[in-house]
PDB file of N, CA and C in Angstrom:
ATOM      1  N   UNK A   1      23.267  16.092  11.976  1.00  0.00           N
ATOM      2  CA  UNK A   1      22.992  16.960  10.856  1.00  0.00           C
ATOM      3  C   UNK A   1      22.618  16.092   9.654  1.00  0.00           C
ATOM      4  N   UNK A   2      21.198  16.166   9.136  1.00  0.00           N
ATOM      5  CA  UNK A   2      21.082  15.453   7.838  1.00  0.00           C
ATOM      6  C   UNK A   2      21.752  16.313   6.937  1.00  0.00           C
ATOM      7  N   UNK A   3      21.692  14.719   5.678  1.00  0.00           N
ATOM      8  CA  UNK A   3      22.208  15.362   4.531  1.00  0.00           C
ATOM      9  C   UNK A   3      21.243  15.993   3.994  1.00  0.00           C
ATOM     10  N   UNK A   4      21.864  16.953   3.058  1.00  0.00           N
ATOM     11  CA  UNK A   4      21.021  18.171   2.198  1.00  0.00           C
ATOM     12  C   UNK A   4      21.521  18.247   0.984  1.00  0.00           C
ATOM     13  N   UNK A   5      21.174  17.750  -0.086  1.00  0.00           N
ATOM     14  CA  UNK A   5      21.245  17.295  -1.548  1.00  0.00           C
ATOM     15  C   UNK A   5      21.954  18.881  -1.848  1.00  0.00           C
ATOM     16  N   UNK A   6      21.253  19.844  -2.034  1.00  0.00           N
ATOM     17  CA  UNK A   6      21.456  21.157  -2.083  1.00  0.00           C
ATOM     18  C   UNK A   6      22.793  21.811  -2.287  1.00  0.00           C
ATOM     19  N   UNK A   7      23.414  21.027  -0.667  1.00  0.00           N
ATOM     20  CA  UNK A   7      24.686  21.858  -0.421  1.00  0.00           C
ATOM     21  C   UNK A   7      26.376  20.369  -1.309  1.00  0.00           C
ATOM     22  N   UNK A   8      25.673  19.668  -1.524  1.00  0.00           N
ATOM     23  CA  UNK A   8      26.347  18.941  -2.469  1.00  0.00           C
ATOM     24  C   UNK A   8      26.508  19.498  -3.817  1.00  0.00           C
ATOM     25  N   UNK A   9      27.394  20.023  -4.283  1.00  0.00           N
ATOM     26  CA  UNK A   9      28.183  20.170  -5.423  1.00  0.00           C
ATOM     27  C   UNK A   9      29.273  19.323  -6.328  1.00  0.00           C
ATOM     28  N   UNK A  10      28.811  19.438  -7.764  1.00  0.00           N
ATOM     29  CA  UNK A  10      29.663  18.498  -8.725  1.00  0.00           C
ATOM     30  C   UNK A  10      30.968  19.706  -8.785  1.00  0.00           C
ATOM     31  N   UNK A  11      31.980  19.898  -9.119  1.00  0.00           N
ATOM     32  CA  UNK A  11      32.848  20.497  -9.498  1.00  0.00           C
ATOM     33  C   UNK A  11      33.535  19.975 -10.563  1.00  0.00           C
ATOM     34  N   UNK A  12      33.461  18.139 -11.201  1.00  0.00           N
ATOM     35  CA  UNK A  12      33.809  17.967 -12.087  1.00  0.00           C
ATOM     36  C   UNK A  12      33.627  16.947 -12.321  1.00  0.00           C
ATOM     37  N   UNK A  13      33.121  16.432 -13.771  1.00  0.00           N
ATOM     38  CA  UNK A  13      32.320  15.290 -13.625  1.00  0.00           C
ATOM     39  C   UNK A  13      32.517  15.203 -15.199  1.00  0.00           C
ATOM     40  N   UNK A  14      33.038  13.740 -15.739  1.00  0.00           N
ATOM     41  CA  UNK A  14      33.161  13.108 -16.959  1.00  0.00           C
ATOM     42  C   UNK A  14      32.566  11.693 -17.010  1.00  0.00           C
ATOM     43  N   UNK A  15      32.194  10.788 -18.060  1.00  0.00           N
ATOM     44  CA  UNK A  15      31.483   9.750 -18.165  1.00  0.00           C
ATOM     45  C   UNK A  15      32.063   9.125 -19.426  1.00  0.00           C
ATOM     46  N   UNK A  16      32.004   7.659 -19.660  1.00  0.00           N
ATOM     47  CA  UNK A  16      32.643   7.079 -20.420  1.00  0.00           C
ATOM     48  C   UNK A  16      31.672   5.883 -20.249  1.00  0.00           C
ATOM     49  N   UNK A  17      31.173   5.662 -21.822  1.00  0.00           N
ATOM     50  CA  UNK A  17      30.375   4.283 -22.090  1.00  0.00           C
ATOM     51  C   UNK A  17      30.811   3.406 -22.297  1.00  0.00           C
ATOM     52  N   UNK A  18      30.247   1.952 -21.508  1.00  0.00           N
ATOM     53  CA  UNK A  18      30.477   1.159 -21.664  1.00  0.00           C
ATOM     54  C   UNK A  18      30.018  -0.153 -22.567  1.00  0.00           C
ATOM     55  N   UNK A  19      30.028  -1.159 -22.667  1.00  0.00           N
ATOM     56  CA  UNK A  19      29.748  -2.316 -23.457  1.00  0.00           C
ATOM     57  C   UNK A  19      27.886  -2.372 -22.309  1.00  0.00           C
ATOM     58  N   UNK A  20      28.044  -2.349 -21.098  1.00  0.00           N
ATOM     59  CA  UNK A  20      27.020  -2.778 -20.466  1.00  0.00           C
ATOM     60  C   UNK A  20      26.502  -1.310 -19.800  1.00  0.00           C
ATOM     61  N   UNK A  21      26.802  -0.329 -19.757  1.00  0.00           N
ATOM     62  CA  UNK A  21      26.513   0.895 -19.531  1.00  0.00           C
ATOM     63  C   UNK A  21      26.909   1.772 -18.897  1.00  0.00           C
ATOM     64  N   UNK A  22      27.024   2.561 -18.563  1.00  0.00           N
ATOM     65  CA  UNK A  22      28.201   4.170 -17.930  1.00  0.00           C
ATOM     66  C   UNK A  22      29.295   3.833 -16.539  1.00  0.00           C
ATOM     67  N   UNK A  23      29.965   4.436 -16.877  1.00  0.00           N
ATOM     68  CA  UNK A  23      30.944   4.929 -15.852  1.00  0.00           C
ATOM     69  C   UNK A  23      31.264   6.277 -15.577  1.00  0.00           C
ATOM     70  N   UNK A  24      31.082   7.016 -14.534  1.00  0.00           N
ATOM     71  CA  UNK A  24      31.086   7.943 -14.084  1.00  0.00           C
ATOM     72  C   UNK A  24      32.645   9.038 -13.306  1.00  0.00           C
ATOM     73  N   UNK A  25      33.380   9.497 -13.012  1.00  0.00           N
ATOM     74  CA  UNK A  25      34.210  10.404 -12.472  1.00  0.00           C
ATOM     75  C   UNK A  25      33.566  11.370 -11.893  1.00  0.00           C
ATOM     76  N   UNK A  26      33.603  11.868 -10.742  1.00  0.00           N
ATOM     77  CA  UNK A  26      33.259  12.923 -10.237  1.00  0.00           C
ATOM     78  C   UNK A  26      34.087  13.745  -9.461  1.00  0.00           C
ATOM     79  N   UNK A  27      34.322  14.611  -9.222  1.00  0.00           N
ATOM     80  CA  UNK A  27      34.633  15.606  -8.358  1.00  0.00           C
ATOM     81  C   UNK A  27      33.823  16.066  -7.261  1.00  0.00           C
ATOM     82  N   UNK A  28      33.227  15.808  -6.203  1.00  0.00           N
ATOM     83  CA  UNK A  28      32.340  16.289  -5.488  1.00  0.00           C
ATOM     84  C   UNK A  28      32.730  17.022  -3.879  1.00  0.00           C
ATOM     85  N   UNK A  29      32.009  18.103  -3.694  1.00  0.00           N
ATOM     86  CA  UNK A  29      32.530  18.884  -2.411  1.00  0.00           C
ATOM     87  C   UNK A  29      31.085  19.046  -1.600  1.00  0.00           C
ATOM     88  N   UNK A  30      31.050  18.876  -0.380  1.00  0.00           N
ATOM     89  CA  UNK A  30      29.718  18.819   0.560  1.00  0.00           C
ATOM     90  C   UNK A  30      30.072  20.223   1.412  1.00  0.00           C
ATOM     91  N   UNK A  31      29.251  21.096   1.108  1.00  0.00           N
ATOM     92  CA  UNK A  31      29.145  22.377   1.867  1.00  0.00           C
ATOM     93  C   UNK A  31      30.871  23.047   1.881  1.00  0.00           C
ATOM     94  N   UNK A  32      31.058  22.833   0.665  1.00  0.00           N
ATOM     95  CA  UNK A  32      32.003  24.184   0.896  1.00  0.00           C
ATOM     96  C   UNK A  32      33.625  22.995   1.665  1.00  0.00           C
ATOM     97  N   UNK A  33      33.305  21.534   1.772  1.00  0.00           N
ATOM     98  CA  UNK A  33      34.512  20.819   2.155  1.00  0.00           C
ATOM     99  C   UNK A  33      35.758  20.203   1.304  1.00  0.00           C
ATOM    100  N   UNK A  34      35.640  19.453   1.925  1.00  0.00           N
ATOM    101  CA  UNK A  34      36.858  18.914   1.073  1.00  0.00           C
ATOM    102  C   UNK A  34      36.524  18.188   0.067  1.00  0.00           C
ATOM    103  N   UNK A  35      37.285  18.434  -1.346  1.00  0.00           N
ATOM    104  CA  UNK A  35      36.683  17.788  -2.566  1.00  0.00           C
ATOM    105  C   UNK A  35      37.214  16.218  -2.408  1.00  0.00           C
ATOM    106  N   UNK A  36      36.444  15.412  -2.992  1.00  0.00           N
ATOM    107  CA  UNK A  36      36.781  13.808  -2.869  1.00  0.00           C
ATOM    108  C   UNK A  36      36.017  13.628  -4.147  1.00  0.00           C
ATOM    109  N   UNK A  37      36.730  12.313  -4.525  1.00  0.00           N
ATOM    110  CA  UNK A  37      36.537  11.687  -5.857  1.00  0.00           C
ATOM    111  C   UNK A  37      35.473  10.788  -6.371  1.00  0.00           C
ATOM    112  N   UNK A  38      34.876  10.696  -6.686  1.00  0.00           N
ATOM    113  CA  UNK A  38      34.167   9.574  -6.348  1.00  0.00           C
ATOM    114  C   UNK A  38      33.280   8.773  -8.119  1.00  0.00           C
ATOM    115  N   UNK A  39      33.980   7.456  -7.850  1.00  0.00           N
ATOM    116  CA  UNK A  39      33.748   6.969  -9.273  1.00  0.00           C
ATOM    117  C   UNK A  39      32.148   5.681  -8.830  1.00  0.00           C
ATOM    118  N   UNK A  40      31.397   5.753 -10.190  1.00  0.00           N
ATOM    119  CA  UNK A  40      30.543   5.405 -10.036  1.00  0.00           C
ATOM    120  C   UNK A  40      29.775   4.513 -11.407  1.00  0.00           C
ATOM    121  N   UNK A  41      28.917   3.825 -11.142  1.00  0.00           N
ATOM    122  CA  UNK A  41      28.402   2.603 -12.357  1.00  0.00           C
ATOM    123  C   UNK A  41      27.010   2.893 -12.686  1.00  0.00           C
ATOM    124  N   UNK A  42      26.146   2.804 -13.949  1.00  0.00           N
ATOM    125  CA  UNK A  42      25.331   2.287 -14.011  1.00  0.00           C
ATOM    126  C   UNK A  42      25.316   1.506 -15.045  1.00  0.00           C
ATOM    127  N   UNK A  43      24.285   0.422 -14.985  1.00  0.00           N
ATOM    128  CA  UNK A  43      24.354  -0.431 -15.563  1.00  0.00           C
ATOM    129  C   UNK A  43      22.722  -0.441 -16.925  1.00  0.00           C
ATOM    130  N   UNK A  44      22.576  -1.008 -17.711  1.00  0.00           N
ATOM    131  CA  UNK A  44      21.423  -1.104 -18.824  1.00  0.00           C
ATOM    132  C   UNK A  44      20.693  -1.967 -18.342  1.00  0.00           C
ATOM    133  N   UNK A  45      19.171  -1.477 -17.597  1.00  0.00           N
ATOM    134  CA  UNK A  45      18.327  -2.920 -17.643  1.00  0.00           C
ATOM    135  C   UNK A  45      17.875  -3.179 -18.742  1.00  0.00           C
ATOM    136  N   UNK A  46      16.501  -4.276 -18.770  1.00  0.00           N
ATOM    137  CA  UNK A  46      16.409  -4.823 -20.000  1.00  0.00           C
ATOM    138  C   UNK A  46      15.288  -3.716 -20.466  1.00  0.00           C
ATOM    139  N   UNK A  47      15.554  -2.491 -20.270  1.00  0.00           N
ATOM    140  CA  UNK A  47      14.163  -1.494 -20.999  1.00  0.00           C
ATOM    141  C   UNK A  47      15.646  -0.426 -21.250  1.00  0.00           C
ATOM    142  N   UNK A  48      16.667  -1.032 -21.764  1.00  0.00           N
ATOM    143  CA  UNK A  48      17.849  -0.028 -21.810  1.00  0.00           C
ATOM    144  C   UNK A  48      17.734   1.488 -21.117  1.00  0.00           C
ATOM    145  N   UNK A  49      17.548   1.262 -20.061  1.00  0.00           N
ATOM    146  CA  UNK A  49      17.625   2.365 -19.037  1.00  0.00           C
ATOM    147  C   UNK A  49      18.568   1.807 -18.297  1.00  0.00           C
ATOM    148  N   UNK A  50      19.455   3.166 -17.917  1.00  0.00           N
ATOM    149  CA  UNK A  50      20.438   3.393 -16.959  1.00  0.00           C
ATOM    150  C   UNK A  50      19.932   3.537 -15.662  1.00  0.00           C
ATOM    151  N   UNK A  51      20.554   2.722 -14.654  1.00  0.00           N
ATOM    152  CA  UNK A  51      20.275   2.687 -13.315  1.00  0.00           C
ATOM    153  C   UNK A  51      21.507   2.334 -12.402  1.00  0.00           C
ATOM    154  N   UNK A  52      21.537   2.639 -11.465  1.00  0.00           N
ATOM    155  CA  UNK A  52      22.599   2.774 -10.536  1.00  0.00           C
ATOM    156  C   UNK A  52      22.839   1.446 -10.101  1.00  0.00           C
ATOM    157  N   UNK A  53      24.258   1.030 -10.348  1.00  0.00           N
ATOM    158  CA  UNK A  53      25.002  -0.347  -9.429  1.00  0.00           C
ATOM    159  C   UNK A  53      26.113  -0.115  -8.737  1.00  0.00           C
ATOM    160  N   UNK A  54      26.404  -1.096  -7.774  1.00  0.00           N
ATOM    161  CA  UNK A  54      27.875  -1.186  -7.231  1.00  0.00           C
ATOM    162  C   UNK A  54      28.656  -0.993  -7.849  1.00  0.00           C
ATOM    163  N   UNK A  55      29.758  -0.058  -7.974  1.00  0.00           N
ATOM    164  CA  UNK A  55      30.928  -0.037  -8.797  1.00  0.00           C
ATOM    165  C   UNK A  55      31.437  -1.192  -8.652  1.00  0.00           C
ATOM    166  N   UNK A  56      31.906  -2.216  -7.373  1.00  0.00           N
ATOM    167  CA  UNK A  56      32.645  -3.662  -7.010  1.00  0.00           C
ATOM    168  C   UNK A  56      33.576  -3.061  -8.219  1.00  0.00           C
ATOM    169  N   UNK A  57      33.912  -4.569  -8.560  1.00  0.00           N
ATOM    170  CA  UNK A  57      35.463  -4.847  -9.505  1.00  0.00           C
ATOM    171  C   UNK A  57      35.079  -4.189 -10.912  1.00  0.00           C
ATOM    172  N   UNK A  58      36.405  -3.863 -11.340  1.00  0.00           N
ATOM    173  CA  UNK A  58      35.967  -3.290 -13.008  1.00  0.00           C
ATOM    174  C   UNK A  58      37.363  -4.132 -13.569  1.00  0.00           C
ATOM    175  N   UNK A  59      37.379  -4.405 -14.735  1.00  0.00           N
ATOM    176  CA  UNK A  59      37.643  -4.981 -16.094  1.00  0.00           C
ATOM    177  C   UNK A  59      39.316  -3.747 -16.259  1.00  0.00           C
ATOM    178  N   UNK A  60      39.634  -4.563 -16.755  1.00  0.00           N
ATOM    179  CA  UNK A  60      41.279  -4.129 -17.257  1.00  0.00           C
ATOM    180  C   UNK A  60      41.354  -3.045 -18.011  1.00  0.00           C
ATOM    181  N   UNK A  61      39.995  -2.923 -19.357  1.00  0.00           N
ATOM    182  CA  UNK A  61      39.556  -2.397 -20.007  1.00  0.00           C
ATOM    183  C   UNK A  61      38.821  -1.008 -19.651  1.00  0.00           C
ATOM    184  N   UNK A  62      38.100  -1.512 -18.259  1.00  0.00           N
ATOM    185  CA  UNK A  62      37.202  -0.509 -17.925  1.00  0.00           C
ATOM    186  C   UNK A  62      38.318   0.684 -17.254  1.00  0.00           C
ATOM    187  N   UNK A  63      38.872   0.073 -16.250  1.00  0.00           N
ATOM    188  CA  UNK A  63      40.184   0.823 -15.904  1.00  0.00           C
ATOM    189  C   UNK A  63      41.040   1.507 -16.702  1.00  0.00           C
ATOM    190  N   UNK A  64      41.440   1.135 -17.812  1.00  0.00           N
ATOM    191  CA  UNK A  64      42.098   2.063 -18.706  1.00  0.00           C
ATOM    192  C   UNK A  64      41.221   3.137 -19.227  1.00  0.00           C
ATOM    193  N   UNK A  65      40.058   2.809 -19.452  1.00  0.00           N
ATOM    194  CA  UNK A  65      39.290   3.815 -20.476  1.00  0.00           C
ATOM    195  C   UNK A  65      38.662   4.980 -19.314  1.00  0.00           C
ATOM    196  N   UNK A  66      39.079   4.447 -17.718  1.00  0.00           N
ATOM    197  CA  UNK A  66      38.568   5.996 -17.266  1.00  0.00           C
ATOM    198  C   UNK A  66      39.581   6.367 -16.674  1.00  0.00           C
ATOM    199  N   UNK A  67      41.084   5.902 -16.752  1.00  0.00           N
ATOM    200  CA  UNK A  67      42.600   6.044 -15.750  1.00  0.00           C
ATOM    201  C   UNK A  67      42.703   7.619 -16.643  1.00  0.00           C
ATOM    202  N   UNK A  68      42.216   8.288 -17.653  1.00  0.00           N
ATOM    203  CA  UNK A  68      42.980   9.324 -17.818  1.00  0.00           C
ATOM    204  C   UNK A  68      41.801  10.157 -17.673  1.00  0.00           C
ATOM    205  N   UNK A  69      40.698   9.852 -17.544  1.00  0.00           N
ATOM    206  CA  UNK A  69      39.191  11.167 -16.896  1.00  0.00           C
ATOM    207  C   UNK A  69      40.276  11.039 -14.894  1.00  0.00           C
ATOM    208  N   UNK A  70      40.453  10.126 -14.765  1.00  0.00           N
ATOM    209  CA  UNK A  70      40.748  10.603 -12.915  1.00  0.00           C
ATOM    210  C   UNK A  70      41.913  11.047 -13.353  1.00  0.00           C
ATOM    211  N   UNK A  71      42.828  10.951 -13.905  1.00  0.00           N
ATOM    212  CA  UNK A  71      44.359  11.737 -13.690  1.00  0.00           C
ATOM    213  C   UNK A  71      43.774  13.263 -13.828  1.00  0.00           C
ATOM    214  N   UNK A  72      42.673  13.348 -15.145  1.00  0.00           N
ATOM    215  CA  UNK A  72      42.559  15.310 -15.055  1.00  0.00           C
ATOM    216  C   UNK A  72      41.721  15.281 -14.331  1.00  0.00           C
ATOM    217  N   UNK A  73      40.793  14.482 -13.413  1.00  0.00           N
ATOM    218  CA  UNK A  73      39.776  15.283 -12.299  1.00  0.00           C
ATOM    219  C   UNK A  73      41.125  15.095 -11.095  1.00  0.00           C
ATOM    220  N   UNK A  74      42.056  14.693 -10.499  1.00  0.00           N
ATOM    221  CA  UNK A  74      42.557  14.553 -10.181  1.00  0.00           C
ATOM    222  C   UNK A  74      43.553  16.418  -9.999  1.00  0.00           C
ATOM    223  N   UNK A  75      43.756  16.685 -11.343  1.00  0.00           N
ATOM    224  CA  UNK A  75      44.697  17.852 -11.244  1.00  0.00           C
ATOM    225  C   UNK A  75      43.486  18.874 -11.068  1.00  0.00           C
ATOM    226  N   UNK A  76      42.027  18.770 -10.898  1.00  0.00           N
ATOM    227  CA  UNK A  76      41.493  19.411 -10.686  1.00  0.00           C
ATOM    228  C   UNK A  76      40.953  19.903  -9.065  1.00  0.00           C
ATOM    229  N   UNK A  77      41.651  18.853  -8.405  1.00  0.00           N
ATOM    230  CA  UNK A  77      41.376  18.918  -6.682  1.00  0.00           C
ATOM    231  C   UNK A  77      42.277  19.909  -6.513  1.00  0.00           C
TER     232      UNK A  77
END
């Protein structure tokens, strides 16, 4: 079964800027399943556009400033 953009739904979704560019929270459910969390990066190229990177490791800093967007997407599952 391919995927189908369509039947993907946000249910809850916050963002928090960074020094080098966004961090993301999501809430996401695929056809009506089970909701899962899913945190995400983009980063500023040099035409300050946002574009998608590896989340990998985040900063002490970065972690605090999105630990309380997942505690309420969290009470939102």
């Amino acid at each position: 079964m391919p995927y189908e953009s369509a039947k993907d739904k946000e249910l809850f979704g916050k963002s928090v800027d960074t020094d080098t560019g966004k961090l993301s929270v999501k809430i996401m459910s695929y056809d009506g399943g089970t909701k899962k969390l899913q945190i995400s990066r983009e980063v500023k190229d040099q035409e300050d556009k946002l574009k998608f990177a590896k989340l990998g490791r985040m900063t002490s800093t970065e972690v605090t400033e999105i630990l309380p967007i997942i505690q309420e997407a969290i009470s939102n599952m």
